[in-house]
Protein backbone atom coordinates (compact mmCIF):
# COMPACT_ATOMS: atom_id res chain seq x y z
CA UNK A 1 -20.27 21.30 5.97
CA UNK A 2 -22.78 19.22 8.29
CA UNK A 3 -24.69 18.45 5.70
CA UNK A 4 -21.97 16.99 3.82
CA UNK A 5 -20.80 15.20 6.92
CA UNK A 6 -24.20 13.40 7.24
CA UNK A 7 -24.30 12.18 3.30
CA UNK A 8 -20.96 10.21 4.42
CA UNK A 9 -19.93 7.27 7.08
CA UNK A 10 -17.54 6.82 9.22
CA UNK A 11 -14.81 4.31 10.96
CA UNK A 12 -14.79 4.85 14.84
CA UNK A 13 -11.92 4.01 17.29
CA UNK A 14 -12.27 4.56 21.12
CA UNK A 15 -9.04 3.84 23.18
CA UNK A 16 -7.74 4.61 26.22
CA UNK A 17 -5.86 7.62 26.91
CA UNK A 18 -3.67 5.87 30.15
CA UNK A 19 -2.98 3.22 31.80
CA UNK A 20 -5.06 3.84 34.61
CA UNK A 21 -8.75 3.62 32.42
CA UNK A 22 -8.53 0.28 30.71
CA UNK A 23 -11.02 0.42 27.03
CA UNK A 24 -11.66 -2.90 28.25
CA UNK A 25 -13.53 -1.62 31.13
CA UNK A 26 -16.56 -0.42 29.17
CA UNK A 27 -16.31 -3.58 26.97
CA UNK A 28 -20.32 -4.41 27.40
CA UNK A 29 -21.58 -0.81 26.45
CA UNK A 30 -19.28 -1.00 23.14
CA UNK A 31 -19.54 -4.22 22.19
CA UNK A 32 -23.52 -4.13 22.42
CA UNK A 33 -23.45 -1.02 20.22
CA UNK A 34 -21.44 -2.56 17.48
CA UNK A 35 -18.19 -1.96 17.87
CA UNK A 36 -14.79 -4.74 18.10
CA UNK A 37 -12.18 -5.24 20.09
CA UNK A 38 -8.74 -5.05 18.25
CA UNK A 39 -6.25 -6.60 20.62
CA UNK A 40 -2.52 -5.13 20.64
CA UNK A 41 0.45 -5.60 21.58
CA UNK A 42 -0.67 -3.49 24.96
CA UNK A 43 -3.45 -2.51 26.00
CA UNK A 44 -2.84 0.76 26.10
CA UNK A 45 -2.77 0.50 22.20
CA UNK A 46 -5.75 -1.80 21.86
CA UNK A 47 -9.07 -0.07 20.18
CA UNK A 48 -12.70 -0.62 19.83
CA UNK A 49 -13.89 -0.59 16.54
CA UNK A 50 -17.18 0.20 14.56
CA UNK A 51 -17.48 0.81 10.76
CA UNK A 52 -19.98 2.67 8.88
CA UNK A 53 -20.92 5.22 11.48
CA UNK A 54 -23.28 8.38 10.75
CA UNK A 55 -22.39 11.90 11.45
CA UNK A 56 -25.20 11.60 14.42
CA UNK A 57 -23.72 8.73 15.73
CA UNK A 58 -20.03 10.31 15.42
CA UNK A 59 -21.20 13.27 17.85
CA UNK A 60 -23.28 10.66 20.30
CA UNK A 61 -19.97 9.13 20.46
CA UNK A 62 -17.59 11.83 20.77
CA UNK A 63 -19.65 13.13 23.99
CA UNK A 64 -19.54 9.57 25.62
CA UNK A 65 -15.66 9.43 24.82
CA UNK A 66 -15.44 12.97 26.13
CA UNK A 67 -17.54 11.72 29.62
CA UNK A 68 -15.51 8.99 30.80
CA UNK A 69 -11.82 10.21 29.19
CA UNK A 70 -11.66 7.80 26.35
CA UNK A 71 -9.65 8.98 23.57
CA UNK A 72 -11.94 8.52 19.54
CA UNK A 73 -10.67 8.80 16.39
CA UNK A 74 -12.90 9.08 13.30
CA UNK A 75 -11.92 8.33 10.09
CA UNK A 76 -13.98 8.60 6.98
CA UNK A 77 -15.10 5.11 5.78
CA UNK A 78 -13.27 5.59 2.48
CA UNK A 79 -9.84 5.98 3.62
CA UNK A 80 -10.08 2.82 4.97
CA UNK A 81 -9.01 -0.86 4.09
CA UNK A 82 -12.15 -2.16 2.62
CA UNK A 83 -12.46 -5.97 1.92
CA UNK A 84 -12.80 -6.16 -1.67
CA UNK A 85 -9.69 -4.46 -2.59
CA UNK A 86 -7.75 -6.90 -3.76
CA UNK A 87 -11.02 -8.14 -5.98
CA UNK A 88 -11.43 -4.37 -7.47
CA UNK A 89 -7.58 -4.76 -8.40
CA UNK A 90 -7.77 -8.20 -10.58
CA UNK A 91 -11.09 -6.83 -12.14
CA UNK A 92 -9.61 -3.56 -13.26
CA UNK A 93 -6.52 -4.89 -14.41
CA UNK A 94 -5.15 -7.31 -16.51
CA UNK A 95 -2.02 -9.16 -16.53
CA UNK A 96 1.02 -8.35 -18.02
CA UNK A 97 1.29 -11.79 -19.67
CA UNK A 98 -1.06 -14.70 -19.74
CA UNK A 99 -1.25 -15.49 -15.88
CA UNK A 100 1.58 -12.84 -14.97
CA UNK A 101 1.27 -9.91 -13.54
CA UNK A 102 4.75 -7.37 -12.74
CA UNK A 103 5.12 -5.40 -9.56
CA UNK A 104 5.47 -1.74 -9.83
CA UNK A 105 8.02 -1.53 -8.10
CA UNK A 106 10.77 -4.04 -9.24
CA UNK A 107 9.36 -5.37 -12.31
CA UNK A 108 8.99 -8.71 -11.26
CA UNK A 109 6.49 -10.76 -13.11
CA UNK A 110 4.36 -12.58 -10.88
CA UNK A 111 1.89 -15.36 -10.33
CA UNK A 112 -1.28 -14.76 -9.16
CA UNK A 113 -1.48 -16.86 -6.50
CA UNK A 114 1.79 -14.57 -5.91
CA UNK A 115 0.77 -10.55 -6.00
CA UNK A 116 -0.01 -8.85 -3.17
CA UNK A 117 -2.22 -5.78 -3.88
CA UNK A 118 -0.45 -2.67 -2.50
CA UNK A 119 -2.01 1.13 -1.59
CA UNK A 120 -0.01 3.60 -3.84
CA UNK A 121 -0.82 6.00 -1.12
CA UNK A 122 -0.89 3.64 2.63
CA UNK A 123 -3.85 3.47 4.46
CA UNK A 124 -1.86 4.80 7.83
CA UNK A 125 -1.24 7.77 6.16
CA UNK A 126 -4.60 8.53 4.31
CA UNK A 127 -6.31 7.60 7.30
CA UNK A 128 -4.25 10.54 9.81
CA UNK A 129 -2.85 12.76 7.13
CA UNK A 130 -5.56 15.25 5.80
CA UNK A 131 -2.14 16.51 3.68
CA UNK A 132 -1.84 12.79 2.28
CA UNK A 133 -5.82 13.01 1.77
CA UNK A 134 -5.61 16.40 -0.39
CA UNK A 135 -2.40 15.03 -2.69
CA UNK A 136 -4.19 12.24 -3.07
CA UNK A 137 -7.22 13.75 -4.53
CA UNK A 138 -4.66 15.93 -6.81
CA UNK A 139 -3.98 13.12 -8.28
CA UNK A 140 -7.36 11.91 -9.08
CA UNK A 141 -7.77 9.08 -5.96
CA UNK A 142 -10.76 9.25 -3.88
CA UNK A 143 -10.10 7.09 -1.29
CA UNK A 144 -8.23 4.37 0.11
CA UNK A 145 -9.48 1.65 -2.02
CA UNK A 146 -9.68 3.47 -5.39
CA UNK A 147 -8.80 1.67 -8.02
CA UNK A 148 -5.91 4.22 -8.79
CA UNK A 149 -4.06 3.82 -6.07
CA UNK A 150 -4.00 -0.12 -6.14
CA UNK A 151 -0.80 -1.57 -7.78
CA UNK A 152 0.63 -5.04 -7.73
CA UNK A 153 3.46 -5.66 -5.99
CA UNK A 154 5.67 -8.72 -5.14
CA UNK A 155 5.80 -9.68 -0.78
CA UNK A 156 9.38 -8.44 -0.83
CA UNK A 157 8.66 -5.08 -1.99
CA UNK A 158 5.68 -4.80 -0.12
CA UNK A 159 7.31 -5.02 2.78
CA UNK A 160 10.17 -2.81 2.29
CA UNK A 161 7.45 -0.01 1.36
CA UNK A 162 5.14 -0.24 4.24
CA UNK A 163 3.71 3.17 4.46
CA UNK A 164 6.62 5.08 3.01
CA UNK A 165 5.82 7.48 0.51
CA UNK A 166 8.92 9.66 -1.36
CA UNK A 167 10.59 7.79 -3.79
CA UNK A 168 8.40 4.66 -3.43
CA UNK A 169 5.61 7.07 -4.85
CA UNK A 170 7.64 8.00 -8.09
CA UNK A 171 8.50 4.70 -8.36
CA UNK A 172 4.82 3.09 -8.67
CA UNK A 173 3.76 5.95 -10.41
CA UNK A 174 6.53 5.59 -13.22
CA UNK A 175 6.48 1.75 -12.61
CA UNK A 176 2.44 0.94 -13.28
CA UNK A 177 3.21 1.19 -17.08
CA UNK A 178 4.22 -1.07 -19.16
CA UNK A 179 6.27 0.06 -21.70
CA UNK A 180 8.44 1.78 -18.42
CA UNK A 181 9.86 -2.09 -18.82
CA UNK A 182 9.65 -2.58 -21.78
CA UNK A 183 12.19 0.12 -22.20
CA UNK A 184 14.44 -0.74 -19.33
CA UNK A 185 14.84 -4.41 -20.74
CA UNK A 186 15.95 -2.73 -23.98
CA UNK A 187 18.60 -1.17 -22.68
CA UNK A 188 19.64 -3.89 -20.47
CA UNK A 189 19.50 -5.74 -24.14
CA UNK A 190 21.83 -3.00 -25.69
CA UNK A 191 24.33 -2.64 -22.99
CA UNK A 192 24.91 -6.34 -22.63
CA UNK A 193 25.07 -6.53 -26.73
CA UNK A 194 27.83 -3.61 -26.44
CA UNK A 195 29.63 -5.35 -23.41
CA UNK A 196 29.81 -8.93 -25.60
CA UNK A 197 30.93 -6.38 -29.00
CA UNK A 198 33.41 -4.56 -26.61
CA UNK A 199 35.13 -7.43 -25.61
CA UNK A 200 34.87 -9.33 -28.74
CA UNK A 201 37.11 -6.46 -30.55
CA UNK A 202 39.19 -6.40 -27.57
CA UNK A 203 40.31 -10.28 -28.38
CA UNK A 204 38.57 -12.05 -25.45
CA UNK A 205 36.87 -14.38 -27.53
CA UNK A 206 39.56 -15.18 -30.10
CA UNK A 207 42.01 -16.95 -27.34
CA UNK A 208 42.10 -20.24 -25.63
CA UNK A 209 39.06 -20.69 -23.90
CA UNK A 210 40.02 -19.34 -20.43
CA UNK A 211 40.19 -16.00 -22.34
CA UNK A 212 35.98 -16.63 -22.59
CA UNK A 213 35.55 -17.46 -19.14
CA UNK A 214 37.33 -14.13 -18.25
CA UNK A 215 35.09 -12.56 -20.79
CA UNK A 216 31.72 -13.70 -19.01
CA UNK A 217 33.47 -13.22 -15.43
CA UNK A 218 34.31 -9.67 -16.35
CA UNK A 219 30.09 -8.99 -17.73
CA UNK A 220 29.07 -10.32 -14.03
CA UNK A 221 31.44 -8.07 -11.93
C-alpha cells in the first residue's frame, strides 16, 4: 500500500480546528513551504493549500498538523479540479451541431461561449466520499477530471445540480447521448401531430376562426 501511496500526489489542506488557533497564525511557515491561503467566509473555514504533495511530504505534514492542533485533509491529486478540464472536454467532444453543443441535462443546445463543463460525479463528493470514489471507478472514471465524467451543461442546470447526485446522475448518464433527443423530439413531434388531428376531427378547425384560436389555446394549456 505505501508503495502505491508514493507512485501518487497529493492535495493538502491544513485548517484550524477552533476558534482559539487561528491557520493564519502559522501563515510564514506555510506559505514558505508552498502552500495558499484560501480565504472564507470565516476563518474558521479558511484553509492552506498545496497541490502535488508526495506521500513523504503527506506524513512530514500530518506530524506538524498533529504538533500544534491543526486539522489536514489529504486528497489525492486526481479527485481534484484540475485546470484544463474544461479544455479536455471541447477536445474530446464534438458539438451536437455546427457551433452547438446540448446540455445533458435539459437538452438545451448551446453556444460555446455558453456551456459550462459540469463533473458527472462533483468534486465535493469525490474528494470526501471514498463510496463516491469506488462507484465512480465502477463506472469506468478515474478521477475527477476524466473525460467520462465531464458533460456539458447550460448555467441554469448547473446550478440547480451542484453536487447532487440521485436522479441528476441518471439523468446525465441517459442525457450524454444523442439520439436520447433525438427520440424525445419525436415524440414531442407525434403528440403535437395527434393533438392538431384530434382536434381537427373534433371540428375546431372547420368553424369561424375563434374556433382556431380555442384550438391552439387548448394545445398550450
Amino acid at each position: 500500500m505505501n508503495e502505491q501511496n508514493q507512485e501518487k500526489t497529493y492535495n493538502l489542506r491544513i485548517s484550524s480546528k477552533n476558534k482559539y488557533n487561528p491557520i493564519t497564525k502559522y501563515d510564514s511557515t506555510l506559505t514558505a513551504n508552498g502552500f495558499t491561503y484560501n480565504e472564507r467566509k470565516t476563518a474558521y473555514s479558511s484553509f492552506y493549500e498545496r497541490n502535488d504533495a508526495t506521500w513523504e511530504e503527506v506524513n512530514t505534514w500530518g506530524l506538524w498538523a498533529r504538533k500544534y492542533n491543526l486539522e489536514m485533509h489529504v486528497v489525492e491529486m486526481k479527485y481534484t479540479r484540475s485546470d484544463t478540464y474544461r479544455q479536455e472536454y471541447f477536445k474530446h467532444n464534438k458539438p451536437v451541431q455546427p457551433a452547438k453543443y446540448r446540455c445533458v441535462y435539459c437538452g438545451r443546445k448551446l453556444l460555446y461561449k455558453d456551456v459550462t463543463v459540469d463533473h458527472l460525479y462533483p468534486i465535493n463528493k469525490l474528494m470526501y466520499d471514498p463510496r463516491v470514489q469506488k462507484r465512480a471507478k465502477r463506472h469506468g472514471i478515474d478521477g475527477a477530471n476524466d473525460v467520462k465524467n465531464l458533460v456539458c451543461a447550460c448555467r441554469c442546470c448547473n446550478s440547480k445540480k451542484g453536487t447532487k447526485m440521485g436522479l441528476w446522475l441518471l439523468r446525465g448518464k441517459i442525457g450524454r447521448h444523442p439520439i436520447v433527443w433525438k427520440i424525445r423530439n419525436l415524440a414531442v413531434g407525434c403528440f403535437v401531430a395527434f393533438c392538431i388531428y384530434t382536434l381537427w376531427i373534433n371540428g375546431y378547425f372547420s368553424g369561424p376562426q375563434t374556433h382556431v384560436f380555442g384550438a391552439a389555446s387548448l394545445l398550450f394549456m
